[in-house]
Protein backbone atom coordinates (compact mmCIF):
# COMPACT_ATOMS: atom_id res chain seq x y z
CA UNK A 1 0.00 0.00 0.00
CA UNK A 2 1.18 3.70 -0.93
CA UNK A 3 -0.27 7.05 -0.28
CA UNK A 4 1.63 9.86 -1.67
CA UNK A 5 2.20 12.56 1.44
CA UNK A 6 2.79 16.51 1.65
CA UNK A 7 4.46 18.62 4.13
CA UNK A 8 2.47 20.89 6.02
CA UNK A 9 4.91 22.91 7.60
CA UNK A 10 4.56 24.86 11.34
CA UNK A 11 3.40 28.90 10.84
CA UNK A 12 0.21 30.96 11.40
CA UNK A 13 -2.53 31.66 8.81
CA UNK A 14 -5.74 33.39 8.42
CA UNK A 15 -8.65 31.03 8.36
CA UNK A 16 -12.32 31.39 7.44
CA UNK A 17 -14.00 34.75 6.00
CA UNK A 18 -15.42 34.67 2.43
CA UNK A 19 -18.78 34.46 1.29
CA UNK A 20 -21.65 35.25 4.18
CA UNK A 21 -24.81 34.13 2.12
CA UNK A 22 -23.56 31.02 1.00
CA UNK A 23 -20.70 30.07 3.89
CA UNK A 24 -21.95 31.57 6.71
CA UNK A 25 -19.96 28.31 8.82
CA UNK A 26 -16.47 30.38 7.61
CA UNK A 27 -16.77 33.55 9.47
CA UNK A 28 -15.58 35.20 11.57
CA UNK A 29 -11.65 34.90 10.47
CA UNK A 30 -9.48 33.62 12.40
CA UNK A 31 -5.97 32.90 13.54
CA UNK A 32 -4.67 29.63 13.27
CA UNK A 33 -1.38 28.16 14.45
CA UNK A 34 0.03 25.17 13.47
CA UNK A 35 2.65 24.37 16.09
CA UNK A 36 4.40 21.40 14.16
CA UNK A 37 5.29 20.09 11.08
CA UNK A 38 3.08 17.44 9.48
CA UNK A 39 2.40 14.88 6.91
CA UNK A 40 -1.32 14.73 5.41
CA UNK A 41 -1.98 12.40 2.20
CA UNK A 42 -2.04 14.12 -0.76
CA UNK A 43 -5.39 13.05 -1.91
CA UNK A 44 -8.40 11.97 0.13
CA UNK A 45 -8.54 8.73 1.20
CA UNK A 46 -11.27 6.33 0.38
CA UNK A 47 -12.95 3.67 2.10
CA UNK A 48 -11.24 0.68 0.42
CA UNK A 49 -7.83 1.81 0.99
CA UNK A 50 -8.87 2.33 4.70
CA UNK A 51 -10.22 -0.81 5.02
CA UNK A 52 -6.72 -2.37 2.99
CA UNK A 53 -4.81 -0.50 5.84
CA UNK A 54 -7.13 -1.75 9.16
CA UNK A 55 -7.09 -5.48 7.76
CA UNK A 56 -3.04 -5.09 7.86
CA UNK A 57 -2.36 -3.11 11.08
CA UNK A 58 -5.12 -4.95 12.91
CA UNK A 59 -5.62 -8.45 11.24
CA UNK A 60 -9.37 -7.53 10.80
CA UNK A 61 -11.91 -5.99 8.92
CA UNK A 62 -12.96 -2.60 9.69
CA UNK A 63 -17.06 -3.67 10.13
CA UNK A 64 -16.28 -6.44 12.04
């Protein structure tokens, strides 16, 4: 199994703001601080690659 991961790297950002009709959920802004480097896979992960990764860490399947 191999998910591709990026580097999110420690620093402070901005979050939320935008559009108040249609993402009312973003406001107000914010600060954010992100304390420590981290790795995050590149693209989402789906179910079956999940399951792929529970079955081998944990000898199971993830329903059971």
């Amino acid at each position: 199994m191999s998910v591709e991961m990026i580097s999110v790297p420690a620093g402070s950002f901005k979050m939320g703001g935008g559009d108040i009709i249609n993402r009312p959920d973003a406001l107000p802004t914010h600060n954010v601080t992100i304390s420590k480097d981290f790795l995050i896979a590149k693209e989402p992960v789906k179910y079956d690659l999940f399951a792929e990764f529970y079955r081998e860490e944990y000898g199971a399947d993830v329903d059971a």
